[in-house]
C-alpha atoms as a PDB file:
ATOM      1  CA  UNK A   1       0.000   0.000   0.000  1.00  0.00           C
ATOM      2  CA  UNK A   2       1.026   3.859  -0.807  1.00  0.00           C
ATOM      3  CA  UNK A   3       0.500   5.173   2.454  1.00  0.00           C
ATOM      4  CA  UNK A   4       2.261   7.991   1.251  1.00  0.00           C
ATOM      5  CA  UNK A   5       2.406  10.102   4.016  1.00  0.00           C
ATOM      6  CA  UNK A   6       4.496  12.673   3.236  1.00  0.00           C
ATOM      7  CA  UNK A   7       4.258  16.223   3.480  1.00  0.00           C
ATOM      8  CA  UNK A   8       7.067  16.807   5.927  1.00  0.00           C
ATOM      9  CA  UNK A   9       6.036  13.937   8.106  1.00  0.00           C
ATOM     10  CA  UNK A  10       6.779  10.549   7.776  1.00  0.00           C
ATOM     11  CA  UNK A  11       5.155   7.468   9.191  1.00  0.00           C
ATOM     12  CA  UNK A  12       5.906   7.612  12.909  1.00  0.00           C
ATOM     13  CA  UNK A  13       5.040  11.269  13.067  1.00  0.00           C
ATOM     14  CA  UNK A  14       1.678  10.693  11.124  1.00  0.00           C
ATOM     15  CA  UNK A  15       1.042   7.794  13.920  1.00  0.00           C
ATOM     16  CA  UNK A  16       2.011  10.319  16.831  1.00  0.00           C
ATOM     17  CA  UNK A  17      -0.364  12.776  15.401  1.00  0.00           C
ATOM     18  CA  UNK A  18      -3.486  10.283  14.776  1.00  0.00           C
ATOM     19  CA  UNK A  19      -2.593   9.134  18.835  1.00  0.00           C
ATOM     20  CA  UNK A  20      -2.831  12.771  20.020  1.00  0.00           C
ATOM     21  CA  UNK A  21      -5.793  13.775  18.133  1.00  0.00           C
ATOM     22  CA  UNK A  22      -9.572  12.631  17.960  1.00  0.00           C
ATOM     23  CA  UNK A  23      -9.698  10.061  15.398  1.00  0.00           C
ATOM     24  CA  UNK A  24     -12.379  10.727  13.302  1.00  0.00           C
ATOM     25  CA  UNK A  25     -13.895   8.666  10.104  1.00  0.00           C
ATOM     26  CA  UNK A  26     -16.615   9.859   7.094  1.00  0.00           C
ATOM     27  CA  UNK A  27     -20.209  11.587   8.239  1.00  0.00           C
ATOM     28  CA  UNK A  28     -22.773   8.958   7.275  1.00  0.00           C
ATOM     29  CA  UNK A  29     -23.821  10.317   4.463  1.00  0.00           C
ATOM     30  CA  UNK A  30     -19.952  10.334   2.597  1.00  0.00           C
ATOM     31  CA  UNK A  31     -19.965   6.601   3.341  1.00  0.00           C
ATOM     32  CA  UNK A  32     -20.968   4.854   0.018  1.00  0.00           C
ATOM     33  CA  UNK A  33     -21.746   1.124  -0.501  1.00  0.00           C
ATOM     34  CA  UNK A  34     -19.711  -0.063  -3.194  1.00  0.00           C
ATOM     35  CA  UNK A  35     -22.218  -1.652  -5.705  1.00  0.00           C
ATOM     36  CA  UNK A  36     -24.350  -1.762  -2.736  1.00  0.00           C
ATOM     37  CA  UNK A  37     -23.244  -3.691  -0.211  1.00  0.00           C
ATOM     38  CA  UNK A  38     -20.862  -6.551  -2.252  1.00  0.00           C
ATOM     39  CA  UNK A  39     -19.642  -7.755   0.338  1.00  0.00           C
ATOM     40  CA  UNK A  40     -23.431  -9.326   2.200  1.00  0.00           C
ATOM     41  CA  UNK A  41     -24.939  -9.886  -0.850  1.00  0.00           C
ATOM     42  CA  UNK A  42     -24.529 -10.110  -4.726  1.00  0.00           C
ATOM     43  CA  UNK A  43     -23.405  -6.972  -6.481  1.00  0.00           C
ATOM     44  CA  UNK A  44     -25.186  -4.287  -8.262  1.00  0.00           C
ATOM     45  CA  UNK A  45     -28.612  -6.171  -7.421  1.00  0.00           C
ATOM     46  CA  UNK A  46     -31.810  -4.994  -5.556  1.00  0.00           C
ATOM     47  CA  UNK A  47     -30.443  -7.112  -2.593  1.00  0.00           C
ATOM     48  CA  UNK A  48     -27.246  -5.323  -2.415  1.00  0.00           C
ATOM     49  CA  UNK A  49     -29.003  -2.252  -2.465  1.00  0.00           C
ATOM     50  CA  UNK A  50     -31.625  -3.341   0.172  1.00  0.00           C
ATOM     51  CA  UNK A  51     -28.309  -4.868   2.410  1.00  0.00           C
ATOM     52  CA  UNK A  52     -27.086  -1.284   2.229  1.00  0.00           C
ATOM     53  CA  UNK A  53     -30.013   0.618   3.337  1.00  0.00           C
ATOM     54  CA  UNK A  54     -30.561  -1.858   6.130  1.00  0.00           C
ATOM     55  CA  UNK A  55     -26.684  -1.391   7.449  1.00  0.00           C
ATOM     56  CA  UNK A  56     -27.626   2.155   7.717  1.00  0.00           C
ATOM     57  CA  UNK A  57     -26.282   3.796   4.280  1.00  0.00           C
ATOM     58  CA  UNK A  58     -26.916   6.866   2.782  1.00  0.00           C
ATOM     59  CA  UNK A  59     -25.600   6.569  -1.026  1.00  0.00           C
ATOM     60  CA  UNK A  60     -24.934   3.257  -3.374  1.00  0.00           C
ATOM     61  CA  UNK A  61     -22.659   3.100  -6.515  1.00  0.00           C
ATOM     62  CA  UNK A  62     -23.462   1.309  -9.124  1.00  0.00           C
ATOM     63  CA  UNK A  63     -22.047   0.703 -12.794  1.00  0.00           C
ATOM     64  CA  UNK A  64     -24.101   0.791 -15.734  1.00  0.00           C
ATOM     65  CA  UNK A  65     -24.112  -0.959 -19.223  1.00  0.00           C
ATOM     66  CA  UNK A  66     -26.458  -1.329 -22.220  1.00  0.00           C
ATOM     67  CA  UNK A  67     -27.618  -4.396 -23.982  1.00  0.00           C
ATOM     68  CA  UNK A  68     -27.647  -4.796 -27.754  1.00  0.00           C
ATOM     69  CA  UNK A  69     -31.151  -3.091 -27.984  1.00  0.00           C
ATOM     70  CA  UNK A  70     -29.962  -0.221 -25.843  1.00  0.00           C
ATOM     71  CA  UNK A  71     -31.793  -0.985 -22.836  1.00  0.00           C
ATOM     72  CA  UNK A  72     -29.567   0.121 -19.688  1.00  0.00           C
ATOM     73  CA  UNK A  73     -28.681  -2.588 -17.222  1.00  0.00           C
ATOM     74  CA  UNK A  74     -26.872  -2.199 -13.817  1.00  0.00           C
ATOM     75  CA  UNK A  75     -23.446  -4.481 -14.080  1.00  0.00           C
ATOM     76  CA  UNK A  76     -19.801  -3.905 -14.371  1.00  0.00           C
ATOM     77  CA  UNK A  77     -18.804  -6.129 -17.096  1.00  0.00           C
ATOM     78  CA  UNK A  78     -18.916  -6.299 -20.787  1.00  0.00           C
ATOM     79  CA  UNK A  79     -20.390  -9.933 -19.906  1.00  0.00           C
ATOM     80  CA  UNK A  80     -22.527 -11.402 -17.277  1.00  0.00           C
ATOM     81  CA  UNK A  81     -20.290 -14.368 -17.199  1.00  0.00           C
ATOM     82  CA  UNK A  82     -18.555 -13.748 -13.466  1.00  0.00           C
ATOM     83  CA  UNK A  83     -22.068 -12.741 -11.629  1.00  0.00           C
ATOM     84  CA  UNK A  84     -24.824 -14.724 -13.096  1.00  0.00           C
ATOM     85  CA  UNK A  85     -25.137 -18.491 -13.634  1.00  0.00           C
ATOM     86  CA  UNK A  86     -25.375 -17.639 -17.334  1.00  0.00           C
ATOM     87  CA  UNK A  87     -22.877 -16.732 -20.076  1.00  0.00           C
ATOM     88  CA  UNK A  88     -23.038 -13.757 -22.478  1.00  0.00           C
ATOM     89  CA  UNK A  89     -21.949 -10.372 -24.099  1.00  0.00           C
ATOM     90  CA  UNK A  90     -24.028  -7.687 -23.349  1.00  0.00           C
ATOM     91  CA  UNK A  91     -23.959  -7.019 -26.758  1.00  0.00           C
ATOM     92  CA  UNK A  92     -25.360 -10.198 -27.704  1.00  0.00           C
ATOM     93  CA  UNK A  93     -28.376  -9.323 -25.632  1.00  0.00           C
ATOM     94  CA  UNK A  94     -31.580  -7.772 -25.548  1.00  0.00           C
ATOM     95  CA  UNK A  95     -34.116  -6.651 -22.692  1.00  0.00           C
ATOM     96  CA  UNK A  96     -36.152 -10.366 -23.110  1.00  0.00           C
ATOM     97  CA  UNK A  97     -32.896 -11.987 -22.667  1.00  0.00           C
ATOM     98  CA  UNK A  98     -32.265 -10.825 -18.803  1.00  0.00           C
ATOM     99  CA  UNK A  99     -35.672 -12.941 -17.707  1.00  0.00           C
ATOM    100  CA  UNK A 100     -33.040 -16.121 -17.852  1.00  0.00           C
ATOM    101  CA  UNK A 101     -30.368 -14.516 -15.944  1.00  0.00           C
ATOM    102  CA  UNK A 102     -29.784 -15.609 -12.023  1.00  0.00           C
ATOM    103  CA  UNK A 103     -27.564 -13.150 -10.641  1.00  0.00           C
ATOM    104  CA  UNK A 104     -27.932 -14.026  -7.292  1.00  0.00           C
ATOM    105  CA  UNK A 105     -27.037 -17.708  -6.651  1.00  0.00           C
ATOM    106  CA  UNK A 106     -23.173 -17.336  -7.756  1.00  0.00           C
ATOM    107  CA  UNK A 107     -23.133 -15.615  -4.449  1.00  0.00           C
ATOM    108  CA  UNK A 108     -24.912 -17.662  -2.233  1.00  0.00           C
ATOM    109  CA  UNK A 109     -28.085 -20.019  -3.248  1.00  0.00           C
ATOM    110  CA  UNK A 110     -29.803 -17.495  -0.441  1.00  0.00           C
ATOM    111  CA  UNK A 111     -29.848 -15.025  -3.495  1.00  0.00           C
ATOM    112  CA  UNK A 112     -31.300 -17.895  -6.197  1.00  0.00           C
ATOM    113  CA  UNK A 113     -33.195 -15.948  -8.637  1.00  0.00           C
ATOM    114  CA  UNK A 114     -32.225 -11.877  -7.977  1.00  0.00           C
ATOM    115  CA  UNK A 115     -31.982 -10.737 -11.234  1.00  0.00           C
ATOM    116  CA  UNK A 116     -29.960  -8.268 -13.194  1.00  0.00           C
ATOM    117  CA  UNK A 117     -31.944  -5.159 -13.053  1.00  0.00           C
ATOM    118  CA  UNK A 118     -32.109  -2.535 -15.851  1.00  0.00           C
ATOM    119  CA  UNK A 119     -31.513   1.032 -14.808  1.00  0.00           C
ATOM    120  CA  UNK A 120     -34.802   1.957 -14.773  1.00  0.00           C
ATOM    121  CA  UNK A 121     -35.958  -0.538 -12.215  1.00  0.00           C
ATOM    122  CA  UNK A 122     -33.018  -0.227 -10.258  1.00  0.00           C
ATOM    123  CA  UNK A 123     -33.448   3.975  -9.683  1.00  0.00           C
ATOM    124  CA  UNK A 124     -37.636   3.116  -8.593  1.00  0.00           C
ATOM    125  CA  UNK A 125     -36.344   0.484  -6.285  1.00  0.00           C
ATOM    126  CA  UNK A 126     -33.926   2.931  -4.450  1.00  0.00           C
ATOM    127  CA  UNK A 127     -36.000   5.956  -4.647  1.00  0.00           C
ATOM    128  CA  UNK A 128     -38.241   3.537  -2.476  1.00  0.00           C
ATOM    129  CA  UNK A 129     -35.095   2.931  -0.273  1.00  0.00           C
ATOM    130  CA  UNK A 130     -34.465   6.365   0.194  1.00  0.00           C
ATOM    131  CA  UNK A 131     -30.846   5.886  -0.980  1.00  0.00           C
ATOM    132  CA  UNK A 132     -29.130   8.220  -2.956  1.00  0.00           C
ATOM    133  CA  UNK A 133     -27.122   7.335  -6.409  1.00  0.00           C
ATOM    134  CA  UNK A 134     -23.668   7.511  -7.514  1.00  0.00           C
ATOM    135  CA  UNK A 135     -23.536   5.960 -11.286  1.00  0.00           C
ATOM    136  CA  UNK A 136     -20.511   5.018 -12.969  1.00  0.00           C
ATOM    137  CA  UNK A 137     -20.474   5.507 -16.375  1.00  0.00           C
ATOM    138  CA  UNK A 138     -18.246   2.839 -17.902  1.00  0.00           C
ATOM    139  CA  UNK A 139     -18.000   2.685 -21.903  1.00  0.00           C
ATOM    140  CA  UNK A 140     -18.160  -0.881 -23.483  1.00  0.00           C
ATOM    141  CA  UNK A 141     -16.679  -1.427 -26.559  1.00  0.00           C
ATOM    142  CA  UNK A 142     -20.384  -2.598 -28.298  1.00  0.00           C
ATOM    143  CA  UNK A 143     -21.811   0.966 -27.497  1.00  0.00           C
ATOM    144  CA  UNK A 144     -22.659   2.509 -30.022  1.00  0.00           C
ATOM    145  CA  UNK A 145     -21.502   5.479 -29.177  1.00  0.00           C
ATOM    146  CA  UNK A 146     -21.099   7.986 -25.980  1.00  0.00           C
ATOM    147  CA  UNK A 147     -23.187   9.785 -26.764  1.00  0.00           C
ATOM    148  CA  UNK A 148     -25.716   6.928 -26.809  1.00  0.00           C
ATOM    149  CA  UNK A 149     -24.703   5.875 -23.345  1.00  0.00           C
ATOM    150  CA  UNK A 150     -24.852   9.029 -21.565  1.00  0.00           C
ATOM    151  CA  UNK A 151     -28.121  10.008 -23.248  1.00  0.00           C
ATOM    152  CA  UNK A 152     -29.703   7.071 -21.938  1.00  0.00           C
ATOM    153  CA  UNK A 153     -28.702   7.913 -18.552  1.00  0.00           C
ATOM    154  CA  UNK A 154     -29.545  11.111 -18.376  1.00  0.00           C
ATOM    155  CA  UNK A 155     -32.854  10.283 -19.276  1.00  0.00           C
ATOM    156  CA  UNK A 156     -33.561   7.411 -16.925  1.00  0.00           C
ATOM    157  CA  UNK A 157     -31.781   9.257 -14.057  1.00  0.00           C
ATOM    158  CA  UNK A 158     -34.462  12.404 -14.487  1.00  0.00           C
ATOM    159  CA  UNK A 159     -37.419  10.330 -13.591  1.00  0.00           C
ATOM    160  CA  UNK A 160     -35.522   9.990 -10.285  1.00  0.00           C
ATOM    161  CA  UNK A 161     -37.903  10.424  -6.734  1.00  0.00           C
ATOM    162  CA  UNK A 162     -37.681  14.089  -5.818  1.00  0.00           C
ATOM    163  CA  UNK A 163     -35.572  13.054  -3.091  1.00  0.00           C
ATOM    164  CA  UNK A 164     -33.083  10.763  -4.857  1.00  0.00           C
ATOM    165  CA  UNK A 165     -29.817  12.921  -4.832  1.00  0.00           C
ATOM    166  CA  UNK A 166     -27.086  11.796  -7.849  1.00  0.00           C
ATOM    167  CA  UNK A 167     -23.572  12.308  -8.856  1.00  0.00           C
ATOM    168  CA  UNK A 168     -21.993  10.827 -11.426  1.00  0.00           C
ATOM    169  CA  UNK A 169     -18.309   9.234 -11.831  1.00  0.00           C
ATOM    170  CA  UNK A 170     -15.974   7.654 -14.302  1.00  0.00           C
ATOM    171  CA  UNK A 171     -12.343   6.719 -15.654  1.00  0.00           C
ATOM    172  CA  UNK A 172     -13.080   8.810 -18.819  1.00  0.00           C
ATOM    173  CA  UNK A 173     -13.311  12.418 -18.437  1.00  0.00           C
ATOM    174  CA  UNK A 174     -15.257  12.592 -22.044  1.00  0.00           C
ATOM    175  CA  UNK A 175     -18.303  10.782 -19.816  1.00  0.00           C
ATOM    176  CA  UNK A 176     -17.923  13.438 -17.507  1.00  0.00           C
ATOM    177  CA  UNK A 177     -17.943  15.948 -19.729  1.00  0.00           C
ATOM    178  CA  UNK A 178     -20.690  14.970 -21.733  1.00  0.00           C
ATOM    179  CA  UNK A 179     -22.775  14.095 -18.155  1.00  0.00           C
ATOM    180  CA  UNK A 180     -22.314  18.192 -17.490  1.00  0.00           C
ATOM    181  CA  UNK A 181     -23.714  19.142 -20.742  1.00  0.00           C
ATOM    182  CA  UNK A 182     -26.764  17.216 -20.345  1.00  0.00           C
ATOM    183  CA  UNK A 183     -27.369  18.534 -17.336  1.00  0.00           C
ATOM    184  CA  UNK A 184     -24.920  20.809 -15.256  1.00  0.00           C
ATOM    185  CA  UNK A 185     -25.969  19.945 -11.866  1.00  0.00           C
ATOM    186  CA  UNK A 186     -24.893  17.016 -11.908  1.00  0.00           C
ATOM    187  CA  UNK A 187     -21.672  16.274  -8.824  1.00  0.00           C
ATOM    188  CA  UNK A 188     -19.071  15.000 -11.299  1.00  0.00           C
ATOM    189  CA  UNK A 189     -16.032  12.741  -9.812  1.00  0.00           C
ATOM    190  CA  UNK A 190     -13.344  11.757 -11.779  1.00  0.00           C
ATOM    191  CA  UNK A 191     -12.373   7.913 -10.758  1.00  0.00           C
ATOM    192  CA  UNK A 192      -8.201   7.201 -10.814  1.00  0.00           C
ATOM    193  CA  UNK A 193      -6.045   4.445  -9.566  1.00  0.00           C
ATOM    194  CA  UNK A 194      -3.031   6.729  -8.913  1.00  0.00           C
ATOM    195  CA  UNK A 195      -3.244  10.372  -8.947  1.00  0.00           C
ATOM    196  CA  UNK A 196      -1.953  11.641 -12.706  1.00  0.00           C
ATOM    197  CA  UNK A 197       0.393  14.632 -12.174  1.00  0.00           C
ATOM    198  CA  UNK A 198      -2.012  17.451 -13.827  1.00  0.00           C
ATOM    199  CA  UNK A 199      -4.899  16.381 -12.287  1.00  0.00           C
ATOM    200  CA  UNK A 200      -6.026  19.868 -11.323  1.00  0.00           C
ATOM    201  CA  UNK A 201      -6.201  20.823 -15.178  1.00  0.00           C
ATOM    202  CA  UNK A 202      -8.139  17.704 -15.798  1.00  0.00           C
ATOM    203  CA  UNK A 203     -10.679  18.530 -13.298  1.00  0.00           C
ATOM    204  CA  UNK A 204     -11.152  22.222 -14.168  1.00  0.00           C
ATOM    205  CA  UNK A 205     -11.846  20.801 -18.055  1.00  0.00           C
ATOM    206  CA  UNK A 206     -14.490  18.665 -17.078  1.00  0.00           C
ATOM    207  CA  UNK A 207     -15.022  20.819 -14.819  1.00  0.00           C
ATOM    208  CA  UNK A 208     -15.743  18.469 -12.030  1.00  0.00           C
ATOM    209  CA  UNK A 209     -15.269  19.034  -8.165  1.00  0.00           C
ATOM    210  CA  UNK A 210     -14.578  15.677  -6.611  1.00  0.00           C
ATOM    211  CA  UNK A 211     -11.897  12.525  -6.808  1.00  0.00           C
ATOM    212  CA  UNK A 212     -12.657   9.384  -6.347  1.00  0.00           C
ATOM    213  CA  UNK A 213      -9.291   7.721  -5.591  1.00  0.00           C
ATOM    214  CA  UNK A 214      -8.090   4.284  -5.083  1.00  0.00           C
ATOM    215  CA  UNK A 215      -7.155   4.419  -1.233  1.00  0.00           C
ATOM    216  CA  UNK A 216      -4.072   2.871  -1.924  1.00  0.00           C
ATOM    217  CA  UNK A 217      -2.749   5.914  -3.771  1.00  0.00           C
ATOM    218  CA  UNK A 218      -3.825   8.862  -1.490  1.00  0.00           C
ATOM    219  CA  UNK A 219      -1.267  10.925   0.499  1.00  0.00           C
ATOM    220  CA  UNK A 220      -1.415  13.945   3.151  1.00  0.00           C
ATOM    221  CA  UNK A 221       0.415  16.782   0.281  1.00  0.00           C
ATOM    222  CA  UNK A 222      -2.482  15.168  -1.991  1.00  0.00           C
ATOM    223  CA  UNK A 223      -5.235  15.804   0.366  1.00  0.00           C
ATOM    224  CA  UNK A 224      -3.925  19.086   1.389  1.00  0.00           C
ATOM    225  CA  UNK A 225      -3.769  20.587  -2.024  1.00  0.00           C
ATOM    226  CA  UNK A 226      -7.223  19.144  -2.584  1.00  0.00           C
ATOM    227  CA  UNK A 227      -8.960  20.834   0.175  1.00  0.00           C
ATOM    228  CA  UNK A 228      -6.799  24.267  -0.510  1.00  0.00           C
ATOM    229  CA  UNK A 229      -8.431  24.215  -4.131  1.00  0.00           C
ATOM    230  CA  UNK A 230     -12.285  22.988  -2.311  1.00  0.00           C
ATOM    231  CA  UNK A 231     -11.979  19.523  -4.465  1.00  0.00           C
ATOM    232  CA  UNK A 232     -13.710  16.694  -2.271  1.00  0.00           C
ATOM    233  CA  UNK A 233     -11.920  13.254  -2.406  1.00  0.00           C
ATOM    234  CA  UNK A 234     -13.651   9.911  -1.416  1.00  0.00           C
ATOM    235  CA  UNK A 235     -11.398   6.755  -1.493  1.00  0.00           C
ATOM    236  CA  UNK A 236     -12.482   3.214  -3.253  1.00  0.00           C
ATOM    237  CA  UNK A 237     -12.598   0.800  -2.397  1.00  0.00           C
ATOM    238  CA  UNK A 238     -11.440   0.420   0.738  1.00  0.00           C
ATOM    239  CA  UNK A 239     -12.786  -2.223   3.583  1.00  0.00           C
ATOM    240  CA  UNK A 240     -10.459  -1.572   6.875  1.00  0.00           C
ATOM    241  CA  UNK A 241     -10.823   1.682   8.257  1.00  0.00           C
ATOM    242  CA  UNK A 242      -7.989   1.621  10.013  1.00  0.00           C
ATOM    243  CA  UNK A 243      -6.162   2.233   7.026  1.00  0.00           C
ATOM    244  CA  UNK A 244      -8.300   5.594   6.678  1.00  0.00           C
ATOM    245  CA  UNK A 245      -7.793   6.853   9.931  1.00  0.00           C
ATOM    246  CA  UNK A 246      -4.570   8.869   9.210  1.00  0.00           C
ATOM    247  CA  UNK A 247      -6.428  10.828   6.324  1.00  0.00           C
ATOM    248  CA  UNK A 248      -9.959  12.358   8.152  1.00  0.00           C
ATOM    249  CA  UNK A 249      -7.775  15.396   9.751  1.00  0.00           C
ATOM    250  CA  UNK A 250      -6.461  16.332   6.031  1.00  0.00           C
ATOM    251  CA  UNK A 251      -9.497  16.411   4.353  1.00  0.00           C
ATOM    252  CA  UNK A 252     -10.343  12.682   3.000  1.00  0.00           C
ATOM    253  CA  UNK A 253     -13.868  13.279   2.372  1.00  0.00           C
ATOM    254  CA  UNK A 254     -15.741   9.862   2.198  1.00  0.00           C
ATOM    255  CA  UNK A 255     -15.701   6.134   1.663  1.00  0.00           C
ATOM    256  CA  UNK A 256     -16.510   3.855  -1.216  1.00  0.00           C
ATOM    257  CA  UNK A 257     -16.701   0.945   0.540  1.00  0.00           C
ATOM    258  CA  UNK A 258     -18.468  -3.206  -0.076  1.00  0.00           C
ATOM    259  CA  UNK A 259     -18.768  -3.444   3.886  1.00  0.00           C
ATOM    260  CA  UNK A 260     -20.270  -0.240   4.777  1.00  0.00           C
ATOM    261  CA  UNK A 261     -21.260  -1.283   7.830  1.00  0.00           C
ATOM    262  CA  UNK A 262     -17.696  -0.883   8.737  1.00  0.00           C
ATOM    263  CA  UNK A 263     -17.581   2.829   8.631  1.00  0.00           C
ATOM    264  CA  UNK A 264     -21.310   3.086  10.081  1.00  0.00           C
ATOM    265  CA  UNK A 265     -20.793   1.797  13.606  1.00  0.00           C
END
């Protein structure tokens, strides 16, 4: 792990500080369950989401894809080879196609028979849950286009529950970008694995506000600048919150977590 804790302190001092001062961890609503809660119950499905409300959670992130016929499915791969009991591009399917699918039982046969829910469904279900939505946009190589992707939704996600709160994330800044010209409202956060060195300039091109950073690759200077410039940072995916606790005091935002119940107690 990067702990890389330095901005004129180095590990022992970082520990003597975190000793001396209140340890302190993400308000409930910055803690996010990582395709709902993955790791009680099968991700990106109504159960997940359900798991995540009942553990006490605010937000949920979830990925999104589209079938062959367009119709917008909540899943992380190109396939839904590794979390169903079927085999299959998505862009070998179409909307009649996800009856068949058992995303639940590769899990646990507790989960038999939860199925791969389309966007649509998925953004009733958790207005009903009064959970709020973080979508990553994630472009597939048998979209047609981006345009096509983020068009779809933008649409779905504005017959949202009054209530439903969103922001939207992704690798690819050109998501982003097209997200805030459909509707500029929108909380943008660009997703990275390790920091890129002009990622200031990125963000002001999107422009976007917030980082969603691999925990692995945040760092005390980082989270300094960030809050100097008002950027918020939340850090995926981590699951021990030890490893957060030297990062609260410098302005680590929130949590992207599959256990939130880890952060929540």
């Amino acid at each position: 792990m990067t702990l890389a804790l330095l901005s004129g302190h180095n590990m022992k001092d970082t520990m003597e500080m975190t000793v001396s001062q209140p340890r302190k961890g993400p308000t409930r609503e910055e803690v996010q369950a990582h395709r709902g809660a993955s790791a009680v119950a099968p991700e990106n499905t109504i159960a997940a989401f359900k798991a995540a409300a009942e553990q006490g959670c605010k937000w949920v992130e979830l990925d999104v894809a589209l079938l062959k016929d367009g119709t917008a499915v909540v899943i992380h791969d190109g396939s839904v080879d590794r979390c169903s009991s079927s085999h299959g591009q998505l862009a070998d399917m179409v909307a009649a196609d996800l009856s068949g699918i058992d995303a639940g039982s590769w899990f646990s046969k507790e989960f038999s028979g939860e199925a791969l829910p389309t966007l649509s469904y998925a953004i009733e279900r958790l207005g009903e849950l009064h959970l709020n939505i973080n979508v990553e946009i994630k472009q597939h190589a048998h979209h047609k286009s981006l345009a096509q992707l983020t068009g779809t939704v933008h649409a779905h996600l504005r017959q949202r529950a009054p209530h439903t709160q969103v922001m939207i994330s992704s690798f690819d800044s050109n998501a982003l970008k097209a997200m805030h010209e459909l509707d500029p409202t929108y909380e943008l956060a660009m997703l990275w694995s390790d920091l890129p060195r002009d990622w200031a300039d990125v963000l002001a091109s999107i422009p976007a506000g917030t980082i969603h950073l691999n925990y692995k690759a945040l760092s005390i200077a980082f989270l300094e600048e960030a809050s100097r410039r008002g950027i918020k940072v939340r850090a995926w995916t981590c699951n021990a919150p030890q490893l957060l606790v030297p990062f609260w005091d410098f302005g680590l935002t929130g949590v992207i977590t599959d256990d939130p119940s880890h952060f929540l107690t």
